[in-house]
C-alpha atoms as a PDB file:
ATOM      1  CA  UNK A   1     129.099 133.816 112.009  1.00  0.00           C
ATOM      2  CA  UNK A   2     125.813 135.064 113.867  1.00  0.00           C
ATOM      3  CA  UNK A   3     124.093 135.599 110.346  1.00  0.00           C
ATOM      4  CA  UNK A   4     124.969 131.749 109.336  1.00  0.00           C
ATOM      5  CA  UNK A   5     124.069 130.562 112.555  1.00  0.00           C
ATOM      6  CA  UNK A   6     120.700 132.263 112.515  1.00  0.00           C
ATOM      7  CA  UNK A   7     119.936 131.236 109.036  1.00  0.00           C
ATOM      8  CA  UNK A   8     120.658 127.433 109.198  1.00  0.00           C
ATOM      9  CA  UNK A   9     118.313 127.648 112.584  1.00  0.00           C
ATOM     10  CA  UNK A  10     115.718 129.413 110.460  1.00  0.00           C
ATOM     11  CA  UNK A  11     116.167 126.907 107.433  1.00  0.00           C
ATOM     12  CA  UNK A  12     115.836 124.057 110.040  1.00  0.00           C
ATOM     13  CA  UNK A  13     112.884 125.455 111.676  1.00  0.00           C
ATOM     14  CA  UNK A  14     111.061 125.817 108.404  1.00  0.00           C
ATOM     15  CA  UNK A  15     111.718 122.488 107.134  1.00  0.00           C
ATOM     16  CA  UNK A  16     110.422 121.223 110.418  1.00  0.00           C
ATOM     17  CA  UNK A  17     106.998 123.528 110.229  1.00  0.00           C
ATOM     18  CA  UNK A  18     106.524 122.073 106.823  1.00  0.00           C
ATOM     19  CA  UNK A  19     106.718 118.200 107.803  1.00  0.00           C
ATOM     20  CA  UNK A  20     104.282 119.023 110.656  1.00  0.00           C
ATOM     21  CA  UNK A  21     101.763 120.407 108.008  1.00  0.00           C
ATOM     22  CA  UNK A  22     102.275 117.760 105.105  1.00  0.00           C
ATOM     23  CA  UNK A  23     101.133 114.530 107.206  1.00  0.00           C
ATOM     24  CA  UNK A  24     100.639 113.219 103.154  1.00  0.00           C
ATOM     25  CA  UNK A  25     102.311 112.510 100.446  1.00  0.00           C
ATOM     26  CA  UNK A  26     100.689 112.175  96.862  1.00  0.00           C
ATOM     27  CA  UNK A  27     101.163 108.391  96.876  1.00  0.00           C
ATOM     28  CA  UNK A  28      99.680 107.963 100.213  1.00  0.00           C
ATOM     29  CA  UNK A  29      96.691 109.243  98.899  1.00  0.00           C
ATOM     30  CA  UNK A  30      96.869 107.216  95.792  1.00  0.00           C
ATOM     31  CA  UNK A  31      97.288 104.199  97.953  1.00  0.00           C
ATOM     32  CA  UNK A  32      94.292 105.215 100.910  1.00  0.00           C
ATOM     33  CA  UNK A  33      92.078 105.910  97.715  1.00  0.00           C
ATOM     34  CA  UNK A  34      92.767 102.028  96.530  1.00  0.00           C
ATOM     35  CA  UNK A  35      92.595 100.787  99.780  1.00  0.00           C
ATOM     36  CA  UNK A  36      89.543  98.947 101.793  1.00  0.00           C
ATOM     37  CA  UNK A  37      87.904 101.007 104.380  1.00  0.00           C
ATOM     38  CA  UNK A  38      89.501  99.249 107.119  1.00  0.00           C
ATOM     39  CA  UNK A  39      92.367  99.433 105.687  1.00  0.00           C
ATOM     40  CA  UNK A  40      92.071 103.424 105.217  1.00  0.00           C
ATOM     41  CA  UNK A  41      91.166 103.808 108.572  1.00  0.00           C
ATOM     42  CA  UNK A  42      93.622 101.797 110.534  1.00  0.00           C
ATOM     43  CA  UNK A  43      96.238 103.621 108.373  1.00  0.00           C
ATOM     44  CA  UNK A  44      94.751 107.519 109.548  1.00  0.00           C
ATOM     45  CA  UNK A  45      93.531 106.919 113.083  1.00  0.00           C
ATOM     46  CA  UNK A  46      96.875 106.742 114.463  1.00  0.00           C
ATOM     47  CA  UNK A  47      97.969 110.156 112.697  1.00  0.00           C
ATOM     48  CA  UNK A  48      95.448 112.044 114.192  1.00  0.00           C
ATOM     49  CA  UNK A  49      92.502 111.593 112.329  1.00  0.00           C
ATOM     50  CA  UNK A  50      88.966 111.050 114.209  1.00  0.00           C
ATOM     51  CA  UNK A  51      85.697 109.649 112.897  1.00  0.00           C
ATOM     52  CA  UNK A  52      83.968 112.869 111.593  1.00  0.00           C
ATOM     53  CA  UNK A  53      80.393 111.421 110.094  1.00  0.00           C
ATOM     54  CA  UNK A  54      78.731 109.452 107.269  1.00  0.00           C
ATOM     55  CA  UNK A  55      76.994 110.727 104.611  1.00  0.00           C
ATOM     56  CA  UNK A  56      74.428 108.157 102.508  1.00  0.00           C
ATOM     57  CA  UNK A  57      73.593 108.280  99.157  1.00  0.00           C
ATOM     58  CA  UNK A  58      71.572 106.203  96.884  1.00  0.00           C
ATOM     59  CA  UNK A  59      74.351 104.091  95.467  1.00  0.00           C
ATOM     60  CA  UNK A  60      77.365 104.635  97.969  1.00  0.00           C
ATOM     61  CA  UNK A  61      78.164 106.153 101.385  1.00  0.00           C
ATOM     62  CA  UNK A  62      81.300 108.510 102.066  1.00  0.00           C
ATOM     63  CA  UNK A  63      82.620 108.450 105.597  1.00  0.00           C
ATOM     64  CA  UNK A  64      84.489 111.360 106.861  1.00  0.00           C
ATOM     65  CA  UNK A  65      87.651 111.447 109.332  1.00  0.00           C
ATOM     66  CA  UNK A  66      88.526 115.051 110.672  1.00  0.00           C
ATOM     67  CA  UNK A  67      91.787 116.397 112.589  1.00  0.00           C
ATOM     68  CA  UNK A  68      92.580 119.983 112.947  1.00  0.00           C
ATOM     69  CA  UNK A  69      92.458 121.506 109.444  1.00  0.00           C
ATOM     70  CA  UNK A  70      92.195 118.591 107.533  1.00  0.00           C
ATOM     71  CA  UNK A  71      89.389 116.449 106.598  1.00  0.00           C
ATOM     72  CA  UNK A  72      89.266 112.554 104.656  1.00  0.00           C
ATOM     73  CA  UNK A  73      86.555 111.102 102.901  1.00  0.00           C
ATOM     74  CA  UNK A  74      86.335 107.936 101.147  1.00  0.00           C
ATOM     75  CA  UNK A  75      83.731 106.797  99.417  1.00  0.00           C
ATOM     76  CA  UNK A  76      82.023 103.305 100.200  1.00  0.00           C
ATOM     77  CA  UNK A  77      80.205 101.375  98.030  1.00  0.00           C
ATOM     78  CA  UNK A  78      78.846  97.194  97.998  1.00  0.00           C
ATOM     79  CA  UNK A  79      77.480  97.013  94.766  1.00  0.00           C
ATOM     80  CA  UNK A  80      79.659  99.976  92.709  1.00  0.00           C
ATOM     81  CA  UNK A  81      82.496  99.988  93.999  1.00  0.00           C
ATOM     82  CA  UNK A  82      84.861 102.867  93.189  1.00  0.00           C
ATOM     83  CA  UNK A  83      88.396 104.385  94.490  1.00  0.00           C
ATOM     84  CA  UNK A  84      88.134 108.013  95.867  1.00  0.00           C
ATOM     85  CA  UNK A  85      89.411 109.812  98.488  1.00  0.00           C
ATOM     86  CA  UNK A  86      88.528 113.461  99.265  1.00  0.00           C
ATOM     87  CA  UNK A  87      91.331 115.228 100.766  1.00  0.00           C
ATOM     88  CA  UNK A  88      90.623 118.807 102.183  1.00  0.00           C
ATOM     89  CA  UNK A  89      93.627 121.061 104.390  1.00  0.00           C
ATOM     90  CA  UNK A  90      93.295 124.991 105.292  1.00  0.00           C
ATOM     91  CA  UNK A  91      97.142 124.755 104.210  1.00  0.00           C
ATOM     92  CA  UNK A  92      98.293 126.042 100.976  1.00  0.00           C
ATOM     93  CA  UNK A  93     101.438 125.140 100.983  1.00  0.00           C
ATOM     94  CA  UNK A  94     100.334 121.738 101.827  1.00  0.00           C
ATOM     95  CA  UNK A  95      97.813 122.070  98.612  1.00  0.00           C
ATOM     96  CA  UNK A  96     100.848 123.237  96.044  1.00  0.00           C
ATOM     97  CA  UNK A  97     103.281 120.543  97.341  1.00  0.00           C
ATOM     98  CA  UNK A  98     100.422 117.751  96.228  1.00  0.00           C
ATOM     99  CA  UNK A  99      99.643 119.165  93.246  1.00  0.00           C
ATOM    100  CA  UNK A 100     103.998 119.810  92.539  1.00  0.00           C
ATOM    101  CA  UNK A 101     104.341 115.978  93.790  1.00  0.00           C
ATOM    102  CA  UNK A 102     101.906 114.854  90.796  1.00  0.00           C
ATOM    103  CA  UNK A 103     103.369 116.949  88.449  1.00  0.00           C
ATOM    104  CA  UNK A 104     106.824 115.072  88.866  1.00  0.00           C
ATOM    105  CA  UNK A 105     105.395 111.913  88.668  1.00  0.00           C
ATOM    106  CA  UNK A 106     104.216 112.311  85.335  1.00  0.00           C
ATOM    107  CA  UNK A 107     100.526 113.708  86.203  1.00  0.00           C
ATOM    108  CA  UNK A 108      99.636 115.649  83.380  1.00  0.00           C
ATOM    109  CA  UNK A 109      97.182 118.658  82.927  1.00  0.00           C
ATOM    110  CA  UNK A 110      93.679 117.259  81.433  1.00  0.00           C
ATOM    111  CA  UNK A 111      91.306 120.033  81.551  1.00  0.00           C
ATOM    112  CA  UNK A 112      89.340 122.605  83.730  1.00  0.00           C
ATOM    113  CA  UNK A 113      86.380 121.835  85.055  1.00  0.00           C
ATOM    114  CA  UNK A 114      83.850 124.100  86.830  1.00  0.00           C
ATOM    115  CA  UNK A 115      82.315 122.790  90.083  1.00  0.00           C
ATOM    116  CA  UNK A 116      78.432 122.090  90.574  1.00  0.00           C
ATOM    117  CA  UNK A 117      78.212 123.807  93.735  1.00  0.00           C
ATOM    118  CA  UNK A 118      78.762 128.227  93.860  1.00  0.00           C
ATOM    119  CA  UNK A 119      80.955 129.759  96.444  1.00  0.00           C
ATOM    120  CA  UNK A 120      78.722 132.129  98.152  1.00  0.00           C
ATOM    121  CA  UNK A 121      79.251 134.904  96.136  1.00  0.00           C
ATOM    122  CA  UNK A 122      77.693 133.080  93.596  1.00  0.00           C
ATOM    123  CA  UNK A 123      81.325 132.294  91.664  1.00  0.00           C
ATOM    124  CA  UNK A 124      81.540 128.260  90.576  1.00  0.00           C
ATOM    125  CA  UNK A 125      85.436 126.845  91.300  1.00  0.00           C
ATOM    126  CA  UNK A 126      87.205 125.325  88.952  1.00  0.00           C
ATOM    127  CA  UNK A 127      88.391 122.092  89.464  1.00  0.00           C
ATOM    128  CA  UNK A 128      91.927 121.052  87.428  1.00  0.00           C
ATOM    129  CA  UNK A 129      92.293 117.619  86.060  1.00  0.00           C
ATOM    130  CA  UNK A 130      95.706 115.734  86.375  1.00  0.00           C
ATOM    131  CA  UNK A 131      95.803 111.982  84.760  1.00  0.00           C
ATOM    132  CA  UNK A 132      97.913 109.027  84.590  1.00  0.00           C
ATOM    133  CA  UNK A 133      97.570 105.879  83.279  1.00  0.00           C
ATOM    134  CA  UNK A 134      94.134 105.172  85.425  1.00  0.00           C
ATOM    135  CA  UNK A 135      94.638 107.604  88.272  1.00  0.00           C
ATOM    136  CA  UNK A 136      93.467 110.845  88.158  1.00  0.00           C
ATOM    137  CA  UNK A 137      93.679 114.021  90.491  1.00  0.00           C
ATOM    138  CA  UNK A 138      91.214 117.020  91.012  1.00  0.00           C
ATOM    139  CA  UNK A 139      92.577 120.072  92.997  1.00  0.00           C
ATOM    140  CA  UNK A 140      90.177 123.174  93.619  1.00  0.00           C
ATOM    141  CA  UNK A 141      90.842 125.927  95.699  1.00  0.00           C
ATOM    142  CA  UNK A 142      87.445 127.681  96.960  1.00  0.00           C
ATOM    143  CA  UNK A 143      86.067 130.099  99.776  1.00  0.00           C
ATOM    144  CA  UNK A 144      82.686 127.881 100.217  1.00  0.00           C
ATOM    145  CA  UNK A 145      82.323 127.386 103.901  1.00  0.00           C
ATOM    146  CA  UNK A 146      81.837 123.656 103.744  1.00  0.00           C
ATOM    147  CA  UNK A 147      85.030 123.278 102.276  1.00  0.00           C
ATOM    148  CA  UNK A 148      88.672 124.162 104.433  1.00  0.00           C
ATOM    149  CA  UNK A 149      89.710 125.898 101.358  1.00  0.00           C
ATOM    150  CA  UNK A 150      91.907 123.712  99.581  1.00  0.00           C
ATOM    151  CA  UNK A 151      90.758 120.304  97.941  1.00  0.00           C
ATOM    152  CA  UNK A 152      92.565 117.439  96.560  1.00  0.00           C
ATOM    153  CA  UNK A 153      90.356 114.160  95.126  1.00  0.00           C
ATOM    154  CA  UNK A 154      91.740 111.394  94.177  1.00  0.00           C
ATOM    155  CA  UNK A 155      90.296 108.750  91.908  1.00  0.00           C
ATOM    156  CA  UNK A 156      92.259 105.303  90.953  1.00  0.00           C
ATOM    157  CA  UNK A 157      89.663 103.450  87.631  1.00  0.00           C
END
């Protein structure tokens, strides 16, 4: 009877850990990636998430929003607009449940696509490509020190 009680407490307190670490699921990203910026942010301020910085660019501005381990950016543009959301977590268990989450939805595999930017030992990630309908989904794993490890974009056409 020990043994069974033990194990439902450990089942219980691993189900718990996990909710703590998954704050998303894939359609919330779907739906912050479609979403206006003040939309986006009124939805992640009040789980945590605090204004990080902005980055400009020619043609469109992404604004970043930071809690411990995670980091969102969306990217802001007037005159081209476009729906993407950056999602980066240290967790890879967090990272695998996204990408199984697509993968039941009907996501399927498009292609491989190697990164722009080297990890610092000079390797280039490869980014895989999930698509559906006019939603598609980017996951890369990478060492590079800007990164948290584990990235999930997320682009609605």
């Amino acid at each position: 009877m020990r043994k069974f009680t033990l194990l439902i407490l450990t089942l219980f307190l691993s189900v718990l850990t996990y909710g703590q670490s998954s704050i998303f699921q894939a359609k919330d990203l779907i739906e912050m990636a479609k979403s206006s910026y003040d939309d986006f942010e009124t939805f992640i301020m009040p789980k945590g998430f605090d204004y990080e910085k902005t980055k400009n660019y020619s043609y469109f501005t992404v604004v970043c929003y930071k809690m411990q381990g995670k980091i969102l950016s969306k990217y802001v543009s007037e005159t081209n607009p476009r729906n993407i959301l950056q999602y980066e977590t240290n967790s890879k268990t967090e990272y695998l449940s996204l990408k199984n989450q697509i993968k039941k939805m009907g996501y399927e595999f498009i292609t491989n696509k190697k990164s722009l930017v080297a990890d610092e030992d000079g390797s280039f990630p490869i980014y895989q490509i999930f698509r559906k309908n006019n939603t598609e989904f980017q996951f890369c794993a990478t060492n590079q020190n800007i990164y948290l490890g584990y990235t999930v974009i997320v682009e609605v056409k």
